[in-house]
Protein backbone atom coordinates (compact mmCIF):
# COMPACT_ATOMS: atom_id res chain seq x y z
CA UNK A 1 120.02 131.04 121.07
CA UNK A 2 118.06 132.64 123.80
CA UNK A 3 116.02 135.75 122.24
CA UNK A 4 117.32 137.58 125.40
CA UNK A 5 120.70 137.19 124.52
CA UNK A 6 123.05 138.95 122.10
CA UNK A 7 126.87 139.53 121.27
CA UNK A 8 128.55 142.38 122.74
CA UNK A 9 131.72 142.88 121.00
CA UNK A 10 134.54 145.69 122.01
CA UNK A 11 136.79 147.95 119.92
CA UNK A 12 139.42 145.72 120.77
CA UNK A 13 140.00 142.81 117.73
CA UNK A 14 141.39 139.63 117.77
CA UNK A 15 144.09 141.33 115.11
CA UNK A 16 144.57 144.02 117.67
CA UNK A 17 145.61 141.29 120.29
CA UNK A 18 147.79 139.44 117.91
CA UNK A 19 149.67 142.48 116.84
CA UNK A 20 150.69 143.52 120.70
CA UNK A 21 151.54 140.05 121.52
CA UNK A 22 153.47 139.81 118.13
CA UNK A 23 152.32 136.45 116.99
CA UNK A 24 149.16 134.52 116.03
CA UNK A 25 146.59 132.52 117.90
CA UNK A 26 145.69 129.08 117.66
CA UNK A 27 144.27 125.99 119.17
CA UNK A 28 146.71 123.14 119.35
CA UNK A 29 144.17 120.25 119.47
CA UNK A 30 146.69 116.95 120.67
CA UNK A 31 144.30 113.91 120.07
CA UNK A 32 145.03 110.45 121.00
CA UNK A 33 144.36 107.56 123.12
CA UNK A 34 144.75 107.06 126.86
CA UNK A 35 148.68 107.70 127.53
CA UNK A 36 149.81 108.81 124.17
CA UNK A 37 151.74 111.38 125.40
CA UNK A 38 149.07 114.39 124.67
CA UNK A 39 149.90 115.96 127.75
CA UNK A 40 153.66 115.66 127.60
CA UNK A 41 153.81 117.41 124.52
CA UNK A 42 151.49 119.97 125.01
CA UNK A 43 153.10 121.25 128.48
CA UNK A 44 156.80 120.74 126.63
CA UNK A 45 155.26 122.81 123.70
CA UNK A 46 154.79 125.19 126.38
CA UNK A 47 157.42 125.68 127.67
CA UNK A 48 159.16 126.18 124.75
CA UNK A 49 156.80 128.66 123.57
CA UNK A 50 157.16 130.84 126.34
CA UNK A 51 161.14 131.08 126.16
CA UNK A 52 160.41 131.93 122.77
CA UNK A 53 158.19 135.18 124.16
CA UNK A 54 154.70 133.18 122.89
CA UNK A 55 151.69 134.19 125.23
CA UNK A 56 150.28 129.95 125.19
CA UNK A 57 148.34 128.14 127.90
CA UNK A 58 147.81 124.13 128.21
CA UNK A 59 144.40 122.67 128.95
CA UNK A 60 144.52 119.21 130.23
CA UNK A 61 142.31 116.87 130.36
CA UNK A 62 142.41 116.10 133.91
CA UNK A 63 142.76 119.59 135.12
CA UNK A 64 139.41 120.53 133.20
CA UNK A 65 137.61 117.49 134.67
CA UNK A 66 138.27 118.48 138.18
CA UNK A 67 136.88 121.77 137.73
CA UNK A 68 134.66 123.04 134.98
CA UNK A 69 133.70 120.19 134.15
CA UNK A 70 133.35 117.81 137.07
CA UNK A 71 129.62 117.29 137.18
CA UNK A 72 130.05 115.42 133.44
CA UNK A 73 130.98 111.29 133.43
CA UNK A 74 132.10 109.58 130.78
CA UNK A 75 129.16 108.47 128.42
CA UNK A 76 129.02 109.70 124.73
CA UNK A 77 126.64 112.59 126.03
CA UNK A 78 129.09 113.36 128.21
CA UNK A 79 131.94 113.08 125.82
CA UNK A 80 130.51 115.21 123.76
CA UNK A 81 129.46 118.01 126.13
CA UNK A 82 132.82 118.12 127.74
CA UNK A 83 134.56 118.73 124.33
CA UNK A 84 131.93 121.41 123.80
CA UNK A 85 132.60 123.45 126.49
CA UNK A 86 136.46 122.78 125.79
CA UNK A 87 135.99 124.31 122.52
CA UNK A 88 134.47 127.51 123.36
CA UNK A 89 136.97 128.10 125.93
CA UNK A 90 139.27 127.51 123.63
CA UNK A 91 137.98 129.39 121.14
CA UNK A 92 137.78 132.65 123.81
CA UNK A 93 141.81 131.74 123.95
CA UNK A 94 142.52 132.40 120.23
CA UNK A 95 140.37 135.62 120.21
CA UNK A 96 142.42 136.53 123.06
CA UNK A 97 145.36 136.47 120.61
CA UNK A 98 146.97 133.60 122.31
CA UNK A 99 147.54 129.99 121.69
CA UNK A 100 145.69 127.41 123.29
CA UNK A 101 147.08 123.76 123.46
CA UNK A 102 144.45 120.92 124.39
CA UNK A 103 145.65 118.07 125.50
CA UNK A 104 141.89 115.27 125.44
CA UNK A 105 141.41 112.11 124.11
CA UNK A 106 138.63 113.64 122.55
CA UNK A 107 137.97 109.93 120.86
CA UNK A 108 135.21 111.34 118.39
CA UNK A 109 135.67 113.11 114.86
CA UNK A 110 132.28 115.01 114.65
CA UNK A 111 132.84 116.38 118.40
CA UNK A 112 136.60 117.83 116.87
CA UNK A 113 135.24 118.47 113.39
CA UNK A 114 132.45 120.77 115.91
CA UNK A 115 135.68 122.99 117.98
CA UNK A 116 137.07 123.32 114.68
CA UNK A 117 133.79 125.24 113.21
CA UNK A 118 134.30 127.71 115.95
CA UNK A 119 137.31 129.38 114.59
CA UNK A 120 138.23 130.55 111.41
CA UNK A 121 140.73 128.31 108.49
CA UNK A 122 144.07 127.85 109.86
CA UNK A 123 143.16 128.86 113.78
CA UNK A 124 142.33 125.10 114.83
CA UNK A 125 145.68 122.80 114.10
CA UNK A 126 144.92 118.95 115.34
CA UNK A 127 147.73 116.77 116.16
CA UNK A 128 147.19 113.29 116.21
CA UNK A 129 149.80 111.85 119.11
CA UNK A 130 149.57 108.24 117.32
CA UNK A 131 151.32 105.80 119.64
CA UNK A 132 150.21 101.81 119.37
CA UNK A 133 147.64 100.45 122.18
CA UNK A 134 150.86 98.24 123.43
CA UNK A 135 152.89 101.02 124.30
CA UNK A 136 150.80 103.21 125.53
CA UNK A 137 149.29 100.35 127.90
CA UNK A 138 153.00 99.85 129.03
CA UNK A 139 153.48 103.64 129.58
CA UNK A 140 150.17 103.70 131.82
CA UNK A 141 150.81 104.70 135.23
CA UNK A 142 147.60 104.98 136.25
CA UNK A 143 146.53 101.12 135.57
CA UNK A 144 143.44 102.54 134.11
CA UNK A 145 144.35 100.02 130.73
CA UNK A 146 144.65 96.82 133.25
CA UNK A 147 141.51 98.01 135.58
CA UNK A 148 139.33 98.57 132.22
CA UNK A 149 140.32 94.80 131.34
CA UNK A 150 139.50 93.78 134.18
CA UNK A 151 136.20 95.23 134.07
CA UNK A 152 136.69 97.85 137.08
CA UNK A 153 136.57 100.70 135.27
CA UNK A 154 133.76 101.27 132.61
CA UNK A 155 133.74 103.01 128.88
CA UNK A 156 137.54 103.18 128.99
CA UNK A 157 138.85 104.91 125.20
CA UNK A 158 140.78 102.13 123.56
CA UNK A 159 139.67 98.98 125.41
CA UNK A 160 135.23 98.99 125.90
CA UNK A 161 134.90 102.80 123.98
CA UNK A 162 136.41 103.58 120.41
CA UNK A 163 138.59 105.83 119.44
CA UNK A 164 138.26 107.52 115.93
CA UNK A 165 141.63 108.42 114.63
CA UNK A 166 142.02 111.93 112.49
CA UNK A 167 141.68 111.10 108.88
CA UNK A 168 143.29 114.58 107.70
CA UNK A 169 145.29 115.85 110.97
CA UNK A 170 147.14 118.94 109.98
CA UNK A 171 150.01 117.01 112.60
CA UNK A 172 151.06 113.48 113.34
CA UNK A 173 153.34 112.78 116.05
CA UNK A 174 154.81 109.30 116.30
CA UNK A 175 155.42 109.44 120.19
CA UNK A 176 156.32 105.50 119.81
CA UNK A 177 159.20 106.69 117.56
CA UNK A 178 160.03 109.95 118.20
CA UNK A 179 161.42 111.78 121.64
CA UNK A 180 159.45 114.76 123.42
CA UNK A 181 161.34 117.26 121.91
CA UNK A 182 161.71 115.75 118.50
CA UNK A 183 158.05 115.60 118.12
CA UNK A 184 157.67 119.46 119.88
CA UNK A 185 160.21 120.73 117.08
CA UNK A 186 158.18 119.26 114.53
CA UNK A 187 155.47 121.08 115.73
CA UNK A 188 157.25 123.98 116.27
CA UNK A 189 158.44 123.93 112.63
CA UNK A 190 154.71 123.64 111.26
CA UNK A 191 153.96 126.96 113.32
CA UNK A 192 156.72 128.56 111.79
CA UNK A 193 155.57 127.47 108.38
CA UNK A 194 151.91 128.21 108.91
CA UNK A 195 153.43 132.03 110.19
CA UNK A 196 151.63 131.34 113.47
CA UNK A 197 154.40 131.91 115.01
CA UNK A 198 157.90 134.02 113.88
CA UNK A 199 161.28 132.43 113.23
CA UNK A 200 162.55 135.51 114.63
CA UNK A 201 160.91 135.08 117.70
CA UNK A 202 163.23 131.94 118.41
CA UNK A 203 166.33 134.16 117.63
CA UNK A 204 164.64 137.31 120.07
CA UNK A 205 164.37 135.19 122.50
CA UNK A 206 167.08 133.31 122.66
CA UNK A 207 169.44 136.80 122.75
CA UNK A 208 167.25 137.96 125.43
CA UNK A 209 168.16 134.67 127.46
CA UNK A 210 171.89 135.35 126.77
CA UNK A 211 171.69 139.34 128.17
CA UNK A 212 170.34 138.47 131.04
């Protein structure tokens, strides 16, 4: 760290944050390969978070690429420095009090293993959206599966670049199995368990829907 540099923390805490916006804060870290359905979860997570009264937020993949991001390609180097600067966002999200959900290949374990070392046990939940390299070729809009085949497009995650599945995920969705919203319940149901987020919050919300 730059000897210039130091920390300037507020009276305002993390626990402070949580307790106004009456849940916990997390980063949601959906993993997969190209067209797994990372982003479709994370934005239907969403959206059921905030009818629930959650403060969350969805960073995709895309979105970060055409902006902070942009100057990086798609090398290892650049892999890794684009989950980097990911993470501490992300991290600045959960001290916040909120709850981030990622939605990046993110194809290498020491690059996650390095976002989750920036927040504390429990704060950093990955999902692994595990759908088979058939399907998700089929559900590819883009043709970026049939360009990489063809050679047009370079270091392409799941046909010339690995991807490193999650050996210990705290969350697998099956998105070749399951629906959207099966697979955002289960997740749902783990926040619940983990106390991240309130049961009653689901009933709260759901009265406030009907009164108005």
């Amino acid at each position: 760290m730059n000897k210039l540099l130091r920390p300037h923390e507020g009276t305002i805490r993390k626990q402070d944050r949580q307790r106004l916006n009456g849940h916990g804060s997390a980063i949601l870290w959906f993993t997969g390969l190209p067209s797994s359905g990372k982003s479709t979860l994370a934005y239907r997570l969403e959206e059921k978070l905030f009818q629930r009264g959650v403060r969350a937020f969805v960073m995709d993949g895309d979105n970060v690429r055409m902006g902070l991001n942009k100057d990086l390609g798609f090398s290892a180097k650049d892999r890794e420095e684009n989950i980097r600067r990911i993470g501490e966002v992300a991290r600045l999200f959960v001290e916040a009090g909120m709850i981030v959900a990622t939605a990046f290949i993110s194809p290498y374990r020491k690059d996650r293993e390095f976002v989750r070392s920036l927040v504390n046990e429990g704060e950093f939940i990955e999902v692994y959206v595990k759908c088979s390299p058939k399907v998700c070729e089929q559900r590819d809009v883009k043709g970026h599966y049939r360009m990489a085949r063809q050679g047009l497009v370079k270091q392409f995650t799941g046909v010339d670049d690995p991807y490193e599945e999650p050996e210990q995920p705290e969350k697998v969705v099956e998105t070749d199995k399951l629906t959207v919203d099966e697979g955002v319940d289960g997740i749902l149901q783990y926040l619940e368990e983990t106390k991240v987020i309130g049961a009653q919050q689901r009933r709260s919300s759901r009265d406030k829907i009907a009164r108005e």
